[in-house]
N, C-alpha and C. Protein backbone atom coordinates (compact mmCIF):
# COMPACT_ATOMS: atom_id res chain seq x y z
N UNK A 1 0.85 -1.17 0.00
CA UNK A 1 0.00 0.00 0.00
C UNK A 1 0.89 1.24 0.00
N UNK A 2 0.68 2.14 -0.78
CA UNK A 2 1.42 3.30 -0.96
C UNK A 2 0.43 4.44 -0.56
N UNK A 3 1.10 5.31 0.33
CA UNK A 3 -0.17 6.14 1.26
C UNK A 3 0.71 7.62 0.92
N UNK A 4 0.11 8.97 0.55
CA UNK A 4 0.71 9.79 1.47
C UNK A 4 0.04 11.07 2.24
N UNK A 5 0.45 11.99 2.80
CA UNK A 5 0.05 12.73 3.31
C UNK A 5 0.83 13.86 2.74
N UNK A 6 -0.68 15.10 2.29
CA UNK A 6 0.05 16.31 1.79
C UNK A 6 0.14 17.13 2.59
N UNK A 7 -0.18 16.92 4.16
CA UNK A 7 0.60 17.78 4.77
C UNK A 7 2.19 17.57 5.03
N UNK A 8 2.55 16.11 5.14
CA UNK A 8 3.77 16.46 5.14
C UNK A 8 4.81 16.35 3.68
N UNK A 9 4.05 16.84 2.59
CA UNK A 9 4.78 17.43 1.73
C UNK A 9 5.82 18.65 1.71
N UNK A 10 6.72 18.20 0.91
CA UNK A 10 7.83 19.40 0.67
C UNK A 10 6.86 20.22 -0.34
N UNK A 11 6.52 21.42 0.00
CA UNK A 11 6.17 22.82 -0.88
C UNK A 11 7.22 23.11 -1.83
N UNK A 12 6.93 24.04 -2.69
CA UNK A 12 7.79 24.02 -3.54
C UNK A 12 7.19 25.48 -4.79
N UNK A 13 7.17 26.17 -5.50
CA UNK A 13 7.18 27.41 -6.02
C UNK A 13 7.25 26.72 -7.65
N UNK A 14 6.07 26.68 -8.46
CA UNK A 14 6.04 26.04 -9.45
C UNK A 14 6.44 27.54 -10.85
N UNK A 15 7.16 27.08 -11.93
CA UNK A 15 7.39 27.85 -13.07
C UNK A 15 6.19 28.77 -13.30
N UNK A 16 4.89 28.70 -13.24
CA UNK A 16 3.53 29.36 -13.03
C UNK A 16 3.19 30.28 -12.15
N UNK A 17 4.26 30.35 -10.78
CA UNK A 17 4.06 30.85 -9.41
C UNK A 17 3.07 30.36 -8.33
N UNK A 18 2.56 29.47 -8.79
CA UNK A 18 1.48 28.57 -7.74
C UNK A 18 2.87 27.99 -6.86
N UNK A 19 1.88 27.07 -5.37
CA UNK A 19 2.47 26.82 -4.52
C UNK A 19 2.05 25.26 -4.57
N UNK A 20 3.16 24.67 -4.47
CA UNK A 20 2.40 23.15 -4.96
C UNK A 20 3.15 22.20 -4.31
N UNK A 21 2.32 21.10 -3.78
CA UNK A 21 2.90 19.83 -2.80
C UNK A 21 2.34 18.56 -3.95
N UNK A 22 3.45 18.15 -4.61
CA UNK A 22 3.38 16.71 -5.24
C UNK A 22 3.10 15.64 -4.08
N UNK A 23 1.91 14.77 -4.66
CA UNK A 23 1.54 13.84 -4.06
C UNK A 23 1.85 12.53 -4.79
N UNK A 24 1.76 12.00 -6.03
CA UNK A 24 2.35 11.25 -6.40
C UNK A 24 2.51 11.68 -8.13
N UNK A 25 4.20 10.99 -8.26
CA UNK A 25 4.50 11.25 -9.63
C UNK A 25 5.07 9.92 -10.14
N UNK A 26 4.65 9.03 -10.93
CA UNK A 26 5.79 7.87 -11.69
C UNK A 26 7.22 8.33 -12.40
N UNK A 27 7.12 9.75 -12.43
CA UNK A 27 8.65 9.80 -13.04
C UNK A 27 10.02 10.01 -11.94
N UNK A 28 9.03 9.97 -10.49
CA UNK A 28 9.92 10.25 -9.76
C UNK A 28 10.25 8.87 -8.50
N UNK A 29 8.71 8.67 -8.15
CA UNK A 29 8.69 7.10 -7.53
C UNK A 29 8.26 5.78 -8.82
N UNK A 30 8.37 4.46 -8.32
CA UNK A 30 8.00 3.40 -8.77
C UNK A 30 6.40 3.17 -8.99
N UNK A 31 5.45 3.76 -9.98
CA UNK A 31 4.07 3.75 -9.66
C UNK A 31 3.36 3.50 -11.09
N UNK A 32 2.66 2.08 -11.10
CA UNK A 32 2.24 1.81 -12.39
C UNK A 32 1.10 2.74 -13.15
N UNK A 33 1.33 3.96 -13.12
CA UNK A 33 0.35 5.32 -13.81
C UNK A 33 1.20 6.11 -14.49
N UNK A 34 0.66 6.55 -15.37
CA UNK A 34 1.83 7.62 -16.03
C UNK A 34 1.54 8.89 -15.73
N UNK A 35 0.14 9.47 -14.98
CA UNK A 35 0.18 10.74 -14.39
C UNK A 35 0.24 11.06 -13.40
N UNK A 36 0.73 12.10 -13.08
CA UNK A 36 0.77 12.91 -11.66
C UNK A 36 -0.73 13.68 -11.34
N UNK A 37 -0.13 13.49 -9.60
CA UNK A 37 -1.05 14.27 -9.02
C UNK A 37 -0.44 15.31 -8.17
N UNK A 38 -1.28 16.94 -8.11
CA UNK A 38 -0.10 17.67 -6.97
C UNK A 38 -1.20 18.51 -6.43
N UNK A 39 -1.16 18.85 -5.25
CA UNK A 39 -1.80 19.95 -4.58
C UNK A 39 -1.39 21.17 -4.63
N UNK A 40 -2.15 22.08 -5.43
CA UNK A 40 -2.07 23.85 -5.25
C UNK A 40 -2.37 24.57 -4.60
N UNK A 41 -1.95 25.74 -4.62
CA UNK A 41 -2.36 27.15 -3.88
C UNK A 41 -2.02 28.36 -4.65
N UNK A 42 -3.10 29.07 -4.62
CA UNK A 42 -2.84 30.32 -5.33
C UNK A 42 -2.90 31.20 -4.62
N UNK A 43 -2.39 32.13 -3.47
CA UNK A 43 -2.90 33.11 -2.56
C UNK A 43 -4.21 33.90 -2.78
N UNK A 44 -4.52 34.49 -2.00
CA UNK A 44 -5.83 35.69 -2.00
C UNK A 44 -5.32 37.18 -3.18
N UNK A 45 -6.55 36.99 -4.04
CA UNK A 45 -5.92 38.22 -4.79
C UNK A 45 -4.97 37.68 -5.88
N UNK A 46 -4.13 36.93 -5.86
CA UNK A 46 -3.07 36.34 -6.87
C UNK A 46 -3.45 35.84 -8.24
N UNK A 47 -2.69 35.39 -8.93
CA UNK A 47 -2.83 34.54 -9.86
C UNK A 47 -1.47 33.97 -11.05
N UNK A 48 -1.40 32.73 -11.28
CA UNK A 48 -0.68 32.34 -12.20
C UNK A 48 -0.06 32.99 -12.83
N UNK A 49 1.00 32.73 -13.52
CA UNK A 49 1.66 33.07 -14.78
C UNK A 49 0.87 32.39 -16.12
N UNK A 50 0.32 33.24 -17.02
CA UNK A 50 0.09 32.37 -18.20
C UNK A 50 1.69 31.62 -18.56
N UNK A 51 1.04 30.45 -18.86
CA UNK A 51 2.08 28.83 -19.37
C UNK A 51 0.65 27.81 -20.13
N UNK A 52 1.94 27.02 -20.61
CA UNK A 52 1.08 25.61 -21.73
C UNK A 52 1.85 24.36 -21.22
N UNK A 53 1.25 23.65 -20.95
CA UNK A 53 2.30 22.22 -20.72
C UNK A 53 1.96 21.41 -21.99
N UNK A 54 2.89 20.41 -22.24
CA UNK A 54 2.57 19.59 -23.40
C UNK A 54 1.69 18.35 -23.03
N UNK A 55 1.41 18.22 -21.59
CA UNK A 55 0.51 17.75 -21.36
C UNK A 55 -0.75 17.97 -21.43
N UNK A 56 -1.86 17.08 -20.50
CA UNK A 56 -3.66 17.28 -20.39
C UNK A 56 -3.52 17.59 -18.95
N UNK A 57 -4.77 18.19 -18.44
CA UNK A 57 -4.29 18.68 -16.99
C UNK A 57 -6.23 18.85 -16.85
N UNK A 58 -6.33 18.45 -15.54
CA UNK A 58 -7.22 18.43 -14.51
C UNK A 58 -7.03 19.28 -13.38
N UNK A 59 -7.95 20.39 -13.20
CA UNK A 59 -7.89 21.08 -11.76
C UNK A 59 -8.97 20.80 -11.31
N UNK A 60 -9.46 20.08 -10.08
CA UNK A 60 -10.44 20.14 -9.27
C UNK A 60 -10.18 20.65 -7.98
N UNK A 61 -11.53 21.95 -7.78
CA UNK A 61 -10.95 23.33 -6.76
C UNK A 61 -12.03 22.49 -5.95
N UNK A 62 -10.67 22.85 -4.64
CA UNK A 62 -10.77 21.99 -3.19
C UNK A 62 -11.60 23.42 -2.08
N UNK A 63 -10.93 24.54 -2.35
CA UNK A 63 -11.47 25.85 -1.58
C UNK A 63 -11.34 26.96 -2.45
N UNK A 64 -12.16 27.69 -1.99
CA UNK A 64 -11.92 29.29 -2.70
C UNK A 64 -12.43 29.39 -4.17
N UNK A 65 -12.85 30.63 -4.24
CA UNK A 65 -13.26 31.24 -5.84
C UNK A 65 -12.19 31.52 -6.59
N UNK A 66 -12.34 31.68 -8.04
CA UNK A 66 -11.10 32.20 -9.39
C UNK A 66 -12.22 31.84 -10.42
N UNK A 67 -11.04 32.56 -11.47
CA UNK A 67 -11.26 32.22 -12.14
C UNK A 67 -10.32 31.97 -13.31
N UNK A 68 -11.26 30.73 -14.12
CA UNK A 68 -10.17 30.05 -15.33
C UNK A 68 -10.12 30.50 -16.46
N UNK A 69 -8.85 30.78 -16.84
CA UNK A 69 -7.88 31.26 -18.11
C UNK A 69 -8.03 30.20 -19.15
N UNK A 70 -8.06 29.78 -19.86
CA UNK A 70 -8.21 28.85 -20.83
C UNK A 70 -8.08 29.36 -22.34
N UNK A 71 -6.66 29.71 -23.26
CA UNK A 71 -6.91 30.37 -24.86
C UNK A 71 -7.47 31.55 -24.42
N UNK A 72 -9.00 31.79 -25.37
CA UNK A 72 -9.45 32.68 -25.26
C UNK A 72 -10.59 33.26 -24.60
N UNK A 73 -10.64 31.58 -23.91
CA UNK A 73 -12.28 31.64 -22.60
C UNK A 73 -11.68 32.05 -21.47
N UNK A 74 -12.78 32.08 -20.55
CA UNK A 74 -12.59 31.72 -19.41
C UNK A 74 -14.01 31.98 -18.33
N UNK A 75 -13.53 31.03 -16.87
CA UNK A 75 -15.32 30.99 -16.69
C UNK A 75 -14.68 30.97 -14.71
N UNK A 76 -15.81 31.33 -13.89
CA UNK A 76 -15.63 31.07 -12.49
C UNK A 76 -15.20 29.81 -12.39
N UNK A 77 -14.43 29.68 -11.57
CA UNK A 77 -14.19 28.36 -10.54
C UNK A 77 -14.50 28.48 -8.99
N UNK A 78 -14.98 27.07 -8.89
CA UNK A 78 -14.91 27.29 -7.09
C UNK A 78 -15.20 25.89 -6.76
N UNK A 79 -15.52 25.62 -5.04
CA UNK A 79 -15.27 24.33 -4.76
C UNK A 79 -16.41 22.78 -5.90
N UNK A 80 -15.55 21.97 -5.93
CA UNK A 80 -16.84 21.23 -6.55
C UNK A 80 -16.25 21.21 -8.14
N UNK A 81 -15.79 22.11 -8.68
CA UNK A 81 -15.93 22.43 -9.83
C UNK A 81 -14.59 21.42 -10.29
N UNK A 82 -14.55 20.87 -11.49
CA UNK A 82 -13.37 20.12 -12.43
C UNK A 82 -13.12 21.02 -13.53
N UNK A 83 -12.01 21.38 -13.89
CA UNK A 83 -11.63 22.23 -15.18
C UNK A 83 -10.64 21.04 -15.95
N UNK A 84 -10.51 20.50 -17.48
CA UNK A 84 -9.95 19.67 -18.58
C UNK A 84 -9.44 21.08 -19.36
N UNK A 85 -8.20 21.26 -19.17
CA UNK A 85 -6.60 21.64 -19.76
C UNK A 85 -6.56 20.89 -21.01
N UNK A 86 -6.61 21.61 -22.29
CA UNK A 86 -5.97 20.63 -23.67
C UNK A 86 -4.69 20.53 -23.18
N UNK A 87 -3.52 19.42 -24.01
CA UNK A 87 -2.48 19.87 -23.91
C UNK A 87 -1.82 20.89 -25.08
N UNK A 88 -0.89 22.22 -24.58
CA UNK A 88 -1.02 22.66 -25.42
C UNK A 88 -1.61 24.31 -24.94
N UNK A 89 -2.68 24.01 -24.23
CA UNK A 89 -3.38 25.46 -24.18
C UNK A 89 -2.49 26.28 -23.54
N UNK A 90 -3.49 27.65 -23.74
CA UNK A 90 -2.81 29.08 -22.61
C UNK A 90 -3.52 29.27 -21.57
N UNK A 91 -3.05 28.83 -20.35
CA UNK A 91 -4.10 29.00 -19.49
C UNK A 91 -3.20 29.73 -18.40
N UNK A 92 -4.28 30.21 -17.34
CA UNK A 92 -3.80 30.60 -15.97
C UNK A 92 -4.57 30.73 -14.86
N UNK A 93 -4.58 30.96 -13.87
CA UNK A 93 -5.73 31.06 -12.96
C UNK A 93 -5.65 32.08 -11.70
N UNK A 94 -6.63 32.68 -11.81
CA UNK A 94 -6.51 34.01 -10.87
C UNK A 94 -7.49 33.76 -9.78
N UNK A 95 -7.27 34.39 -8.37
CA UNK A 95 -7.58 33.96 -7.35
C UNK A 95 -8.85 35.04 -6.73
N UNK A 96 -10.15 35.55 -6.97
CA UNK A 96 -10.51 36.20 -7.22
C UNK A 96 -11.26 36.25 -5.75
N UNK A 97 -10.86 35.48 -4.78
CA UNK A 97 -11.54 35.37 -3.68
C UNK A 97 -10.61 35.46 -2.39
N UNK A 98 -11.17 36.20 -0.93
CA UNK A 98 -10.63 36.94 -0.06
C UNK A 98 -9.05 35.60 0.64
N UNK A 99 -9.02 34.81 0.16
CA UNK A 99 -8.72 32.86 0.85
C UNK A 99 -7.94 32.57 -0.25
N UNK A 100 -7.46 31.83 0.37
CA UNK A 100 -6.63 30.86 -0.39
C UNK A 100 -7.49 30.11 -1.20
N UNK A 101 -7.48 29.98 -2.84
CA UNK A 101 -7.82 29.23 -3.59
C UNK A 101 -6.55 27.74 -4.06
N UNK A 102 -7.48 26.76 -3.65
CA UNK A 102 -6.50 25.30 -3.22
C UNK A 102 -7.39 24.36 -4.53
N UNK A 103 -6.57 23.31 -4.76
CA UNK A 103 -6.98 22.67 -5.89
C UNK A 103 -6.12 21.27 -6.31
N UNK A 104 -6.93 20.81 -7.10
CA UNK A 104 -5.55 18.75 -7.01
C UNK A 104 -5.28 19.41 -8.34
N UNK A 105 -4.29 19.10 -8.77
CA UNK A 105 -3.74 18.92 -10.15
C UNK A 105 -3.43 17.52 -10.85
N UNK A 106 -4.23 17.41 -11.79
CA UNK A 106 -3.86 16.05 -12.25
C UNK A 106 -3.49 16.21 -13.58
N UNK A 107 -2.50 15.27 -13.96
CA UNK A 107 -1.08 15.89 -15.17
C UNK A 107 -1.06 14.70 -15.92
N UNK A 108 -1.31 14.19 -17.20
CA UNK A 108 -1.28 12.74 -18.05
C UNK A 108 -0.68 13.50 -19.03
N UNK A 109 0.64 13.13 -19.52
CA UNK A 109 1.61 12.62 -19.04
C UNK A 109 2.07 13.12 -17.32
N UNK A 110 2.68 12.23 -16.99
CA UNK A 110 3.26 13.40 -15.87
C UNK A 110 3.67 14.24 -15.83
N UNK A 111 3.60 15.32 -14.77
CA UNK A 111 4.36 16.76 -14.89
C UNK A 111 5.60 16.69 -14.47
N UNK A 112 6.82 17.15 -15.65
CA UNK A 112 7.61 17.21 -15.72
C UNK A 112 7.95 19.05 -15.30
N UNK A 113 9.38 19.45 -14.83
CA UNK A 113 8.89 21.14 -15.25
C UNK A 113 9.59 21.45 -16.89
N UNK A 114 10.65 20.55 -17.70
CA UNK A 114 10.86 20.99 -18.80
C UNK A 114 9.65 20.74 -19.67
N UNK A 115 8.80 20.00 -19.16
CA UNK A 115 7.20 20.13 -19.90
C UNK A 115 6.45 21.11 -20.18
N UNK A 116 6.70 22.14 -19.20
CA UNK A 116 5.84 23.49 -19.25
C UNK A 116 6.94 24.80 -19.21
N UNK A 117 5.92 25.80 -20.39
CA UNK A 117 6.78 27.10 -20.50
C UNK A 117 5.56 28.35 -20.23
N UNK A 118 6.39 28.85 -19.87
CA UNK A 118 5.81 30.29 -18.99
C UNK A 118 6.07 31.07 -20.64
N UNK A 119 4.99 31.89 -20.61
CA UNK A 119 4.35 32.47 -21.46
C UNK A 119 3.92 34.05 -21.11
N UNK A 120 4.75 35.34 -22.17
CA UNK A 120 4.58 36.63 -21.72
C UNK A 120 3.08 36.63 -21.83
């Protein structure tokens, strides 16, 4: 059984500027999946760097309001809600609520960081 706990994750300052605790990755442990999963944070008021990964990407928001960047859409987020990332797109996410906006990230392929580029 492979268990972990994201509180006692190492934090870490992602190419995007989110705040993110990897929970599990196959490119880094032994794990028959090829995607990752990681826990975010966007502060109050904040938001992302527009970036594209060459991956597909899943955000499902755990707390707090934003809203999602996507190309040339974009729509509220908040708890409950699942957002599907092409791979490829321009996205970002702004934190439009007084709290920490928190969220899982799920990454097929896995998230690599030479996978994703930050975007003026």
């Amino acid at each position: 059984m492979f268990i972990k706990d994201v509180k006692n994750g190492r934090a870490f300052t992602a190419g995007d500027g989110s705040h993110l605790k990897e929970i599990f990755n196959p490119v880094k442990e032994k794990l028959a999946f090829r995607y990752s999963l990681a826990w975010a944070e966007v502060p109050a008021r904040g938001a992302t760097r527009p970036h594209r990964l060459t991956s597909s990407e899943v955000y499902f928001i755990l707390e707090g309001e934003g809203e999602m960047h996507i190309d040339a859409e974009r729509e509220a987020i908040g708890p409950g809600r699942a957002v599907y990332i092409p791979p490829g797109a321009r996205q970002w996410v702004e934190n439009t609520g007084r709290g920490e906006l928190r969220f899982l990230c799920l990454v097929d392929p896995a998230w690599r960081p030479e996978d994703e580029e930050i975007l003026a």
